[in-house]
N, C-alpha and C. Protein backbone atom coordinates (compact mmCIF):
# COMPACT_ATOMS: atom_id res chain seq x y z
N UNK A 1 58.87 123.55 79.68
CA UNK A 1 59.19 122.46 80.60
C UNK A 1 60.41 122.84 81.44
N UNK A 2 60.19 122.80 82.57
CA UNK A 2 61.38 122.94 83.56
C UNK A 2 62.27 121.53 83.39
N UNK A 3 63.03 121.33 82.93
CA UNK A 3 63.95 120.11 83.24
C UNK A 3 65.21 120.28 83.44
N UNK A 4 66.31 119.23 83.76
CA UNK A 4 67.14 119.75 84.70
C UNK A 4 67.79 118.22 84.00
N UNK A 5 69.23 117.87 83.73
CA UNK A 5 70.10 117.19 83.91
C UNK A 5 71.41 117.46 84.24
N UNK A 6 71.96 117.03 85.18
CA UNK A 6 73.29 117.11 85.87
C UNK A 6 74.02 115.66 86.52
N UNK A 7 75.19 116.00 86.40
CA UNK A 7 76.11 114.62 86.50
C UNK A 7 77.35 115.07 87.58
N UNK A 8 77.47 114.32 88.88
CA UNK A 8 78.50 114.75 89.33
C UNK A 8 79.24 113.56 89.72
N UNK A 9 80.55 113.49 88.90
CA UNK A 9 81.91 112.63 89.15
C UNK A 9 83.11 112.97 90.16
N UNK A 10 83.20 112.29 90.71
CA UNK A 10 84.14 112.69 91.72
C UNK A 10 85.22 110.86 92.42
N UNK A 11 86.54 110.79 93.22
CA UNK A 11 86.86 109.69 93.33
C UNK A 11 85.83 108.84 93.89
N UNK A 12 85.06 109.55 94.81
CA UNK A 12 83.95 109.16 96.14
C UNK A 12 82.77 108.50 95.43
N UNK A 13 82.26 109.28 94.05
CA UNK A 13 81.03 108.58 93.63
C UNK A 13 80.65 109.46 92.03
N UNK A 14 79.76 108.48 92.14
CA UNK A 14 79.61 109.02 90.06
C UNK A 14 77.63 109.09 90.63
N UNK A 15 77.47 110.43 89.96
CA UNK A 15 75.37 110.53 90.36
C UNK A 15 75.59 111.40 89.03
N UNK A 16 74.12 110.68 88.75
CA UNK A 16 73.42 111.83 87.75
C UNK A 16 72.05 111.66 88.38
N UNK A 17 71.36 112.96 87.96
CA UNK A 17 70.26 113.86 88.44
C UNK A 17 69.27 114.29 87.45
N UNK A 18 68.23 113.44 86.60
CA UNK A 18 67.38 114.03 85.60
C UNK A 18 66.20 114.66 86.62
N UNK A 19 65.38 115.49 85.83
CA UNK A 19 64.39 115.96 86.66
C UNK A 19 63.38 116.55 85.93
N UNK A 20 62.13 116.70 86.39
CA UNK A 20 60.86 117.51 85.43
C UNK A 20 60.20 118.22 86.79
N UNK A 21 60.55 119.44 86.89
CA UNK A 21 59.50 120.21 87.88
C UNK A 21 58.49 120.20 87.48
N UNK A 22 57.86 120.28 86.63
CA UNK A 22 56.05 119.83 86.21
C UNK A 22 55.69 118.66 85.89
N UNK A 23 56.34 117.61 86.68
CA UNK A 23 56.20 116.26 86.42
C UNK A 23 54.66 115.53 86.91
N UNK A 24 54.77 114.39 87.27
CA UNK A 24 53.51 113.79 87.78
C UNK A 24 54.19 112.91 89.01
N UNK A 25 55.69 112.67 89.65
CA UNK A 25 55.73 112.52 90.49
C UNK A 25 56.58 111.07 90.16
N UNK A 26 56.97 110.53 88.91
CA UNK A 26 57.04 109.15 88.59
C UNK A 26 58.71 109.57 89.33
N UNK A 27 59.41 108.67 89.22
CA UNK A 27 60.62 108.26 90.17
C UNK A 27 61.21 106.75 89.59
N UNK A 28 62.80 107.10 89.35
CA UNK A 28 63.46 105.82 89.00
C UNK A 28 64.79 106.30 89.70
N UNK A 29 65.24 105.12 90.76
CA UNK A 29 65.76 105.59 91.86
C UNK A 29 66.71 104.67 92.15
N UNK A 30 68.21 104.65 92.16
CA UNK A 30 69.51 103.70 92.50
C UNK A 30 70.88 104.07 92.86
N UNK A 31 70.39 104.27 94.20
CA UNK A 31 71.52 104.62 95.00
C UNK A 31 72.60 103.86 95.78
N UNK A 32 72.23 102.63 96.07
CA UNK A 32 72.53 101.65 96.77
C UNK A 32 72.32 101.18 98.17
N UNK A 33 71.32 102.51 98.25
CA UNK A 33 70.90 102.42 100.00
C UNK A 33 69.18 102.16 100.03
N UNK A 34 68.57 101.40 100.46
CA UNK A 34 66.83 101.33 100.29
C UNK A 34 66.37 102.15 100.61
N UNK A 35 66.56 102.34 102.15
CA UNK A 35 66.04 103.19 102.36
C UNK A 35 66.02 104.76 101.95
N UNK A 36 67.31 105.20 101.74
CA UNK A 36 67.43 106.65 100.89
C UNK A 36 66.48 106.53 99.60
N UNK A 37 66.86 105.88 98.78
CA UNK A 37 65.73 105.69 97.16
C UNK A 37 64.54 105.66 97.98
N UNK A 38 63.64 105.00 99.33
CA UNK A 38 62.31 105.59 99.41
C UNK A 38 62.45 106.48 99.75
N UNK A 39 63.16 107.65 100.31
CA UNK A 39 62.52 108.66 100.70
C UNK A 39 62.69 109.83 99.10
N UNK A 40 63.86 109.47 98.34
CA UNK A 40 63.70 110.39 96.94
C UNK A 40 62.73 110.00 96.45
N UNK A 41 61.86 108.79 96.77
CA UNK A 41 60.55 108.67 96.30
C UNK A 41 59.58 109.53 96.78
N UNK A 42 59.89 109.88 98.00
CA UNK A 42 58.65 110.54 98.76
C UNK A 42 58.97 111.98 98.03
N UNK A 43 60.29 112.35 98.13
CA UNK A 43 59.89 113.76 97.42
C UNK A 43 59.27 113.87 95.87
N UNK A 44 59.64 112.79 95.21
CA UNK A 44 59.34 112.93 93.66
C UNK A 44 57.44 113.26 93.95
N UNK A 45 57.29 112.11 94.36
CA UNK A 45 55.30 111.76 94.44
C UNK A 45 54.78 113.24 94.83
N UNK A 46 55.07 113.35 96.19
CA UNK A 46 54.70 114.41 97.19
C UNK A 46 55.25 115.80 96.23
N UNK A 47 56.00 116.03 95.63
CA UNK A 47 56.31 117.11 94.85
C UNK A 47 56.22 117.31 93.23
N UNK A 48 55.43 116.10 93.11
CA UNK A 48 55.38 116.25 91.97
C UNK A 48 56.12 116.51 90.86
N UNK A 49 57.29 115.93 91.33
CA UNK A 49 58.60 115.97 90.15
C UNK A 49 58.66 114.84 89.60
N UNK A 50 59.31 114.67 88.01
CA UNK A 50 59.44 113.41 87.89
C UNK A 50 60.90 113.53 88.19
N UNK A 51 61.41 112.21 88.24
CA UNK A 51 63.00 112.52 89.50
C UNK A 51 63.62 110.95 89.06
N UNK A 52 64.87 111.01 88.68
CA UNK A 52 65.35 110.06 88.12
C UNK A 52 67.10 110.11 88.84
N UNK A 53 67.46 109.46 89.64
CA UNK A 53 68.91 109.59 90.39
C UNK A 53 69.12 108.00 90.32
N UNK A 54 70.82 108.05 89.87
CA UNK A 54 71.64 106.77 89.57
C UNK A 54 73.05 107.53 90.75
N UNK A 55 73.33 106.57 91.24
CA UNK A 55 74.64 106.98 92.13
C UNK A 55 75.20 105.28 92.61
N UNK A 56 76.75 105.82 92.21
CA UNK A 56 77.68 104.47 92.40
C UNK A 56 78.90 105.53 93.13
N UNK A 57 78.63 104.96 94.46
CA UNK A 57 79.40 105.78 95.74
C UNK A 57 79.95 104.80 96.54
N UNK A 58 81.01 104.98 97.19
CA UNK A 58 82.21 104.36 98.41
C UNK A 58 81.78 103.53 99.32
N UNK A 59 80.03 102.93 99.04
CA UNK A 59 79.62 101.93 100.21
C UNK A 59 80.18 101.50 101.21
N UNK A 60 80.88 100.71 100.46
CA UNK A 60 82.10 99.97 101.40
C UNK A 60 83.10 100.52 102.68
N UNK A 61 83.06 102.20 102.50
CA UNK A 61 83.03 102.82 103.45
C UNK A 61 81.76 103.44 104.56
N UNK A 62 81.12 103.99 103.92
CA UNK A 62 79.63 104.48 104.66
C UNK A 62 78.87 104.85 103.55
N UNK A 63 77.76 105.24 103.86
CA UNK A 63 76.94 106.21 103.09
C UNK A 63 77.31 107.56 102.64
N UNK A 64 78.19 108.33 103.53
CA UNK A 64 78.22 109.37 103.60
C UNK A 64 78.18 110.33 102.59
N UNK A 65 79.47 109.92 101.31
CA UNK A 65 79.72 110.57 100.45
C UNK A 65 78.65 110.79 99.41
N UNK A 66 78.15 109.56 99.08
CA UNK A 66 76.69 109.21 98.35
C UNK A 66 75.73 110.45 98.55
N UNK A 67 75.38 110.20 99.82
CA UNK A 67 73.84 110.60 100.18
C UNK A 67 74.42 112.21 100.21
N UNK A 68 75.64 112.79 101.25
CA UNK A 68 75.76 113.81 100.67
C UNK A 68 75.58 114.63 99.39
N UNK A 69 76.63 113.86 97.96
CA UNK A 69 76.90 114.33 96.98
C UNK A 69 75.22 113.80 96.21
N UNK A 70 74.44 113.05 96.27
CA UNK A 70 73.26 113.42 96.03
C UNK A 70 72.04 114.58 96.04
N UNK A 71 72.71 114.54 97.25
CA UNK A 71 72.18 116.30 98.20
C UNK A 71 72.54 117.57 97.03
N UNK A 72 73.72 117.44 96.91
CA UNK A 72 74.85 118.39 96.44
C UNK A 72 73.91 118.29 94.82
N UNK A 73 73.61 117.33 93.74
CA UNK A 73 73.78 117.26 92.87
C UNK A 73 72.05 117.54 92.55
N UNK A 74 71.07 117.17 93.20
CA UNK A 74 69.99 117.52 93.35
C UNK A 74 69.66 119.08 93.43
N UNK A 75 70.56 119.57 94.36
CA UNK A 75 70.23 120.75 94.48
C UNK A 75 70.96 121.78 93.16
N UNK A 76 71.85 121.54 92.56
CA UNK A 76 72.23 121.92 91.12
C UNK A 76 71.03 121.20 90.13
N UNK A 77 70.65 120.40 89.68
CA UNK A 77 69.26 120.42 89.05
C UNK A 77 68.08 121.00 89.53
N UNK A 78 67.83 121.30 90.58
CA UNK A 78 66.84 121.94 90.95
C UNK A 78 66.59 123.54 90.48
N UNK A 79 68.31 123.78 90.82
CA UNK A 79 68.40 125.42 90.55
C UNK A 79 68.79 125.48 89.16
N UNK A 80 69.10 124.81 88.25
CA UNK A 80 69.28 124.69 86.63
C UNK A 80 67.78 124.62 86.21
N UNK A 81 66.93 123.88 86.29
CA UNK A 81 65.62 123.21 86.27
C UNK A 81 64.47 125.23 86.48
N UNK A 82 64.39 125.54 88.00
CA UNK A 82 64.14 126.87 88.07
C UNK A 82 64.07 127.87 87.11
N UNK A 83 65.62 127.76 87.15
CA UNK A 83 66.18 129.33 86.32
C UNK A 83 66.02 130.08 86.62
N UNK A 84 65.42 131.54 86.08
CA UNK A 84 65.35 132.59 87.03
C UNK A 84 64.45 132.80 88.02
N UNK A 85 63.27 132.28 88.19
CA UNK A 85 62.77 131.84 89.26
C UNK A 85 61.68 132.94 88.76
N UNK A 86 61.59 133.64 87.49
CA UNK A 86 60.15 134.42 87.39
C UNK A 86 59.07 133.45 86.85
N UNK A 87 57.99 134.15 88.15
CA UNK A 87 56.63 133.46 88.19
C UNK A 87 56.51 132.56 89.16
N UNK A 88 57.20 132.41 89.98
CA UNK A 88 57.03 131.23 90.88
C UNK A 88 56.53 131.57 92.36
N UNK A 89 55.95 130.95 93.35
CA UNK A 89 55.31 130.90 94.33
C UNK A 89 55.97 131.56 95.28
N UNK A 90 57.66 131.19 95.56
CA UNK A 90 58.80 131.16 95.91
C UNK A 90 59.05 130.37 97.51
N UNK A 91 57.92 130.73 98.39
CA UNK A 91 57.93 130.27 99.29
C UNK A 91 57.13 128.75 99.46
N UNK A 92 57.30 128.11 100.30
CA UNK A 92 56.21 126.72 100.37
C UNK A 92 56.63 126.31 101.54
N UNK A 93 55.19 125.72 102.39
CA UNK A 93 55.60 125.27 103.89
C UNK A 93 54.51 123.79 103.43
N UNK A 94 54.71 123.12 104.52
CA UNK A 94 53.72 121.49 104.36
C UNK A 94 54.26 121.06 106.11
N UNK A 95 53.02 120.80 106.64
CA UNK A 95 53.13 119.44 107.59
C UNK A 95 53.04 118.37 107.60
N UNK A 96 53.21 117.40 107.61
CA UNK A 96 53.45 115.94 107.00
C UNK A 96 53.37 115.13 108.64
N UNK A 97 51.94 114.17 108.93
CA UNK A 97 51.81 113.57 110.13
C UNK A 97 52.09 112.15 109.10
N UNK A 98 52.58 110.76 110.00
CA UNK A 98 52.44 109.85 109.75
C UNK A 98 52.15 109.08 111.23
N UNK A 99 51.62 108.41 111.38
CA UNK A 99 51.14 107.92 112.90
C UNK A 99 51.43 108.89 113.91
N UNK A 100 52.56 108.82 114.61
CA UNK A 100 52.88 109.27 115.89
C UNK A 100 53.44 110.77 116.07
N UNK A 101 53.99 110.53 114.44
CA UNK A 101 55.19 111.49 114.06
C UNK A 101 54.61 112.41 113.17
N UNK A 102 55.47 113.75 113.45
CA UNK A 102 54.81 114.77 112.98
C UNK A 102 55.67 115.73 112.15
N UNK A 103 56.26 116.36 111.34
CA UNK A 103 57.32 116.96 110.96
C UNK A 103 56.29 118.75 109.89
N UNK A 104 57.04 119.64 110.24
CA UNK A 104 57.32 120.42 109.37
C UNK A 104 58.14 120.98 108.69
N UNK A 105 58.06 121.36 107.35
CA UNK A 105 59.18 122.19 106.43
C UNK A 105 58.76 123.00 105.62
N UNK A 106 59.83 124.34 105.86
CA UNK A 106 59.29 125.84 105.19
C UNK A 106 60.64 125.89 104.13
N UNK A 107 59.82 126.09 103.35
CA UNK A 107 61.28 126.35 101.94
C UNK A 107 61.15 127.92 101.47
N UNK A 108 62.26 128.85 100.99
CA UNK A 108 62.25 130.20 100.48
C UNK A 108 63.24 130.16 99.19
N UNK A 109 63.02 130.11 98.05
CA UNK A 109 63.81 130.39 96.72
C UNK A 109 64.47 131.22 96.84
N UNK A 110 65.53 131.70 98.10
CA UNK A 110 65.56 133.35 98.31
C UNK A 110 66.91 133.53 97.41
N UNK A 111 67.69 132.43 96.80
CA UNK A 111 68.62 132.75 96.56
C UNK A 111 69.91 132.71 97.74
N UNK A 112 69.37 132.44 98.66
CA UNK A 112 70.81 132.51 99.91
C UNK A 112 70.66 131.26 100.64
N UNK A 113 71.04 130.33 100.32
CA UNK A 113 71.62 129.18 101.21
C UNK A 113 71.49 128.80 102.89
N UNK A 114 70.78 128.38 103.43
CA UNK A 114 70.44 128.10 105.06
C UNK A 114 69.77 126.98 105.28
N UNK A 115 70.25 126.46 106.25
CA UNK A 115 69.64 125.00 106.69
C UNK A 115 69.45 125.70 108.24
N UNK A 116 68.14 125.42 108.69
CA UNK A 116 67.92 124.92 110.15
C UNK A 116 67.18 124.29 109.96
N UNK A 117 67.80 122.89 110.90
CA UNK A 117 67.01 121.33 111.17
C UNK A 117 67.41 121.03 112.57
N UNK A 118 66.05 120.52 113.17
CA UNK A 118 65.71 120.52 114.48
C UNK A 118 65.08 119.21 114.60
N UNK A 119 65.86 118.06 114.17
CA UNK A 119 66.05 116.65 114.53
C UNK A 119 66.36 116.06 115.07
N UNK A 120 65.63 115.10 115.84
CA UNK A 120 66.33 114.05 116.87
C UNK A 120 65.63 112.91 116.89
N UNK A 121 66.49 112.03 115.99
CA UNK A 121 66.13 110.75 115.60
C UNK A 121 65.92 110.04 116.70
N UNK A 122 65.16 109.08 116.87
CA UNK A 122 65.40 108.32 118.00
C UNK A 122 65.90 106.60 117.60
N UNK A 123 66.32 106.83 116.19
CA UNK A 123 67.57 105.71 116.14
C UNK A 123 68.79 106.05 115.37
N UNK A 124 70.21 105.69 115.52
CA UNK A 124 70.81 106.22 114.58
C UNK A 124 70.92 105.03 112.99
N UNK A 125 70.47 104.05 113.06
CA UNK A 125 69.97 103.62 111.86
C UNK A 125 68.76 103.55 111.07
N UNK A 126 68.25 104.04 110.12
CA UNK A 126 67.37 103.13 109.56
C UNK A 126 67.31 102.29 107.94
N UNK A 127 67.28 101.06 108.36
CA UNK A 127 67.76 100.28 107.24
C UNK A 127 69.44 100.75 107.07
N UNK A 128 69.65 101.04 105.95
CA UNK A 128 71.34 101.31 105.73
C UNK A 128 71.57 102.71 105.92
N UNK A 129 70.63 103.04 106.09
CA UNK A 129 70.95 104.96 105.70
C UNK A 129 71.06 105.30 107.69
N UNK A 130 71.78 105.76 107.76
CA UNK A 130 73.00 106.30 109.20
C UNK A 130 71.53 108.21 108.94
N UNK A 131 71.02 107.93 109.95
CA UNK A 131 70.22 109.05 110.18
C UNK A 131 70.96 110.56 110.42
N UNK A 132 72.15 110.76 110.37
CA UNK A 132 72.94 111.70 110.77
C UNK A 132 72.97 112.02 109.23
N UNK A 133 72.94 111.25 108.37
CA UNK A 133 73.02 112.01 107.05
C UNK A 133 72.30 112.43 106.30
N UNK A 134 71.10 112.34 106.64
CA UNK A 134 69.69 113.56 106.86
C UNK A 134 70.44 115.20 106.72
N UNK A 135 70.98 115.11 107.85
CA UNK A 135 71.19 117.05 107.96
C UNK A 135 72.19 117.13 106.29
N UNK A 136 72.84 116.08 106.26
CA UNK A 136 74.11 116.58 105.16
C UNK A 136 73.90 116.36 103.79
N UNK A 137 72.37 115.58 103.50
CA UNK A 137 71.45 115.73 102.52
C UNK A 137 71.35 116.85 101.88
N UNK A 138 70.57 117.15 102.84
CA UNK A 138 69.82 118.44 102.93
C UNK A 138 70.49 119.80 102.74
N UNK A 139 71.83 119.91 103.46
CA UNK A 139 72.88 120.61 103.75
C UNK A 139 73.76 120.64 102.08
N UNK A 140 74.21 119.70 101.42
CA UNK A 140 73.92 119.64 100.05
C UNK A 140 72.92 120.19 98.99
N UNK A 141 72.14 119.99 99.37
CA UNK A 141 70.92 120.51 98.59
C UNK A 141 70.57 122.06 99.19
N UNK A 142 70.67 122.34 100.18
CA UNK A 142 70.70 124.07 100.22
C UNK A 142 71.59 124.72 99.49
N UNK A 143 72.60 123.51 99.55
CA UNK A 143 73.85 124.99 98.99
C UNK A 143 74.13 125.40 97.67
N UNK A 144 73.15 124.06 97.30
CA UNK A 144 73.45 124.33 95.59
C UNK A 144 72.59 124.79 95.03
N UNK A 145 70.75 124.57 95.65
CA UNK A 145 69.63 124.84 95.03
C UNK A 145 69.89 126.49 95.29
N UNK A 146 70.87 126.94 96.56
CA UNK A 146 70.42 128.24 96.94
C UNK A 146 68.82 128.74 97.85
N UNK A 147 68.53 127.96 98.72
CA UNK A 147 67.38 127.96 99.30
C UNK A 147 67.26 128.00 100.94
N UNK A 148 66.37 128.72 101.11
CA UNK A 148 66.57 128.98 102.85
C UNK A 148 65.32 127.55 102.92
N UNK A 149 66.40 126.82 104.08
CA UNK A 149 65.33 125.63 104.21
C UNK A 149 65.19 125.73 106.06
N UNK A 150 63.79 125.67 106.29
CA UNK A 150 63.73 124.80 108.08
C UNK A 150 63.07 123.61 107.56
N UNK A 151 63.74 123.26 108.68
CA UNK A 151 63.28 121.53 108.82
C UNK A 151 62.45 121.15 110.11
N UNK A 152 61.95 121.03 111.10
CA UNK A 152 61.74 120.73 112.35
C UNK A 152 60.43 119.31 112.30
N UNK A 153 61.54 118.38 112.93
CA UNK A 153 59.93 117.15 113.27
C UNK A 153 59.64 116.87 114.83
N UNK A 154 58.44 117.59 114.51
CA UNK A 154 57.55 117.96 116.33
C UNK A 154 57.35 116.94 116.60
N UNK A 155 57.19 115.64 116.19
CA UNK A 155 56.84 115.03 116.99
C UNK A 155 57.18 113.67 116.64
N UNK A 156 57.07 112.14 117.01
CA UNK A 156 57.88 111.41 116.98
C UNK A 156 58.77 110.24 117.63
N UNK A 157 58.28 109.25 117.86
CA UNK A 157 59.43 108.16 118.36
C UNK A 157 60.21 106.87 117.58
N UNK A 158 59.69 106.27 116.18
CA UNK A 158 59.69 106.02 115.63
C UNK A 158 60.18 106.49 114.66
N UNK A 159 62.02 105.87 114.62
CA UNK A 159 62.82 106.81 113.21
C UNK A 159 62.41 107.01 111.63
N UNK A 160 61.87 105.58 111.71
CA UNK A 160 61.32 105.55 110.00
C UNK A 160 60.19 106.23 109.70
N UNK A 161 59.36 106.67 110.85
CA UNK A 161 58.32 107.57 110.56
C UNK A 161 58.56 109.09 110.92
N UNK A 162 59.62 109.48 111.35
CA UNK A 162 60.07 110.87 111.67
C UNK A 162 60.95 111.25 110.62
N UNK A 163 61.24 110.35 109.74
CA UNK A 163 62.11 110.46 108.19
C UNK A 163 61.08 110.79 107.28
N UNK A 164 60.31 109.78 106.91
CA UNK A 164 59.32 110.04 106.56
C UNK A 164 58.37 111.30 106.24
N UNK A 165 57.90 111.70 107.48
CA UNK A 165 57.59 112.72 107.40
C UNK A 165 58.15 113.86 106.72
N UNK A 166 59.63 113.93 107.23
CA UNK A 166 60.52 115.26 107.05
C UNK A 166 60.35 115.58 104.74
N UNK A 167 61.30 113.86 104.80
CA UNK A 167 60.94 113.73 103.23
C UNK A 167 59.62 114.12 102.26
N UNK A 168 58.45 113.63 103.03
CA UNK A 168 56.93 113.63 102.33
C UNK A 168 56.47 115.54 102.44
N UNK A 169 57.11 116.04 104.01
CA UNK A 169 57.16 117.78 103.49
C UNK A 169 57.71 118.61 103.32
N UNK A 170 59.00 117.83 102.70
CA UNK A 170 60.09 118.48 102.07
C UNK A 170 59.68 118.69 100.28
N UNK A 171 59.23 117.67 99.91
CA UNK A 171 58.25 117.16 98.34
C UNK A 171 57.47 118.39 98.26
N UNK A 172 56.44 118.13 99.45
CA UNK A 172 55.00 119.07 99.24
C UNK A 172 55.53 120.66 99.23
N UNK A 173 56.49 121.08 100.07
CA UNK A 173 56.88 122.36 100.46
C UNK A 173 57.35 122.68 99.17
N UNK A 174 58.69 121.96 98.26
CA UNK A 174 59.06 122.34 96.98
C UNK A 174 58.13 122.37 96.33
N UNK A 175 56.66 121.48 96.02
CA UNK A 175 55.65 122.12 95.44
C UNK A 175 55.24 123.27 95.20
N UNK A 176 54.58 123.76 96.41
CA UNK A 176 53.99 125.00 96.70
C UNK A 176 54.90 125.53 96.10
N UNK A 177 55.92 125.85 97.04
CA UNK A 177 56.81 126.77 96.30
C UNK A 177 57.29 127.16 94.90
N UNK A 178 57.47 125.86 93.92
CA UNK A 178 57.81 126.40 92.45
C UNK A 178 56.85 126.04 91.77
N UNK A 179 55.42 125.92 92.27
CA UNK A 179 53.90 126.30 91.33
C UNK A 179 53.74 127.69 91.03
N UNK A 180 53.83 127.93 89.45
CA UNK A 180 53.61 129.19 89.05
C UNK A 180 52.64 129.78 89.58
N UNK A 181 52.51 131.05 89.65
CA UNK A 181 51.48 132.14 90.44
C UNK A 181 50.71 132.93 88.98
N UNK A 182 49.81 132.81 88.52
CA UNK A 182 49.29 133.43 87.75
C UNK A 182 49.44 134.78 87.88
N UNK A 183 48.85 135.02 89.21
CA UNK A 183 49.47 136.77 89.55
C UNK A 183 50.16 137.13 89.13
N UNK A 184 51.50 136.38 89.37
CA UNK A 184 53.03 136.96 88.95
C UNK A 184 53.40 136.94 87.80
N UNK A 185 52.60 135.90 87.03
CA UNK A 185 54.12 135.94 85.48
C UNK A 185 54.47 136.60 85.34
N UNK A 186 56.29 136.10 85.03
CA UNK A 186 57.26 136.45 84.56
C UNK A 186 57.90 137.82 85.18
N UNK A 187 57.32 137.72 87.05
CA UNK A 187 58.04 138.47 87.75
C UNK A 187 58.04 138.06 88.56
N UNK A 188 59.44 138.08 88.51
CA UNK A 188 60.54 137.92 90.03
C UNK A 188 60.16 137.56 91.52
N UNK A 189 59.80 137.11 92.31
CA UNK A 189 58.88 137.48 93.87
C UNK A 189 59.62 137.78 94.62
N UNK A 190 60.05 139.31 94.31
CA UNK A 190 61.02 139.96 95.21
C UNK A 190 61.04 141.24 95.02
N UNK A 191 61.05 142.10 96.18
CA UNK A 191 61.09 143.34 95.86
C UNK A 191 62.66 144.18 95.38
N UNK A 192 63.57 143.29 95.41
CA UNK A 192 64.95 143.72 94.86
C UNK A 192 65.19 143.31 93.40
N UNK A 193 64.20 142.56 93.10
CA UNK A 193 64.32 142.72 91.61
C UNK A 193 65.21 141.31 90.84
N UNK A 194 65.26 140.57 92.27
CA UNK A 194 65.96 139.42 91.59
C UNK A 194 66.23 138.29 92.72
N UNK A 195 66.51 137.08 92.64
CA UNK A 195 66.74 136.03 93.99
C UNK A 195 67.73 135.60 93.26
């Protein structure tokens, strides 16, 4: 079983992070923002993790620290959860349409940290969650999972469905990607011998 628990305390906010990479997708989710808990829903379902996040963060100021240090703390269970990463797919891409809106995301286990995201919301709210903290999600979660991530949503006018999207093939992409490869067991998917 891949599982993963991590806890990160800080003045800004208190999160813990359970997780099952061979899950069935179930999700128990309390962040204090709605809309953020649906979209960690969309990745749990769509990725088939079971995914369990509690976070008590600085509301009263913004979202920021929260949804960041979620980012941040996710992506340390993810890469605890992994481990050495022998046998795994490593790469995973998904397009994700919802009406109008269209988004893709390519994920690489490479071991080296990168975000390019090629977003442009066309609101800066939705519900409580400040759409600018999308990139710093995410930007969290690269740096800790260690993962080359693109992001790009082609298409789109409608913020809650250009979120949407990004979330639902961000899920599917981590799929692909850490579904064992029969080919491979218990080697590496790298020709240097290690990620």
């Amino acid at each position: 079983m891949r599982t993963a628990q991590v806890s990160r305390n800080t003045q800004e906010t208190k999160i813990s992070v359970s997780l099952n990479l061979d899950g069935t997708g179930q999700s128990k989710l309390a962040t204090g923002i709605g809309f953020f808990d649906h979209m960690l829903d969309q990745i749990a379902r769509h990725g088939l993790i079971d995914l369990e996040i509690t976070a008590e963060g600085d509301l009263h100021i913004d979202g920021h620290h929260t949804v960041e240090d979620v980012g941040i703390t996710l992506g340390q269970a993810v890469a605890q959860a992994v481990g050495d990463k022998k046998g795994i797919t490593r790469y995973g891409h998904s397009y994700v349409p919802l009406d109008e809106a269209l988004s893709r995301v390519v994920v690489d286990f490479s071991g080296r940290p990168g975000l390019a995201m090629d977003v442009k919301f066309s609101a800066g709210m939705i519900g409580a969650l400040d759409t600018q903290l999308v990139f710093e999600f995410f930007q969290g979660f690269v740096n800790h999972a260690g993962v080359t991530l693109h992001i790009d949503n082609l298409k789109g006018h409608n913020a809650h469905h250009q979120c949407e999207t990004i979330f639902k093939a961000f899920g599917r992409a981590l799929r692909m990607a850490l579904t064992p490869d029969p080919r491979s067991a218990g080697v590496i998917p790298s020709t240097k011998g290690c990620l």
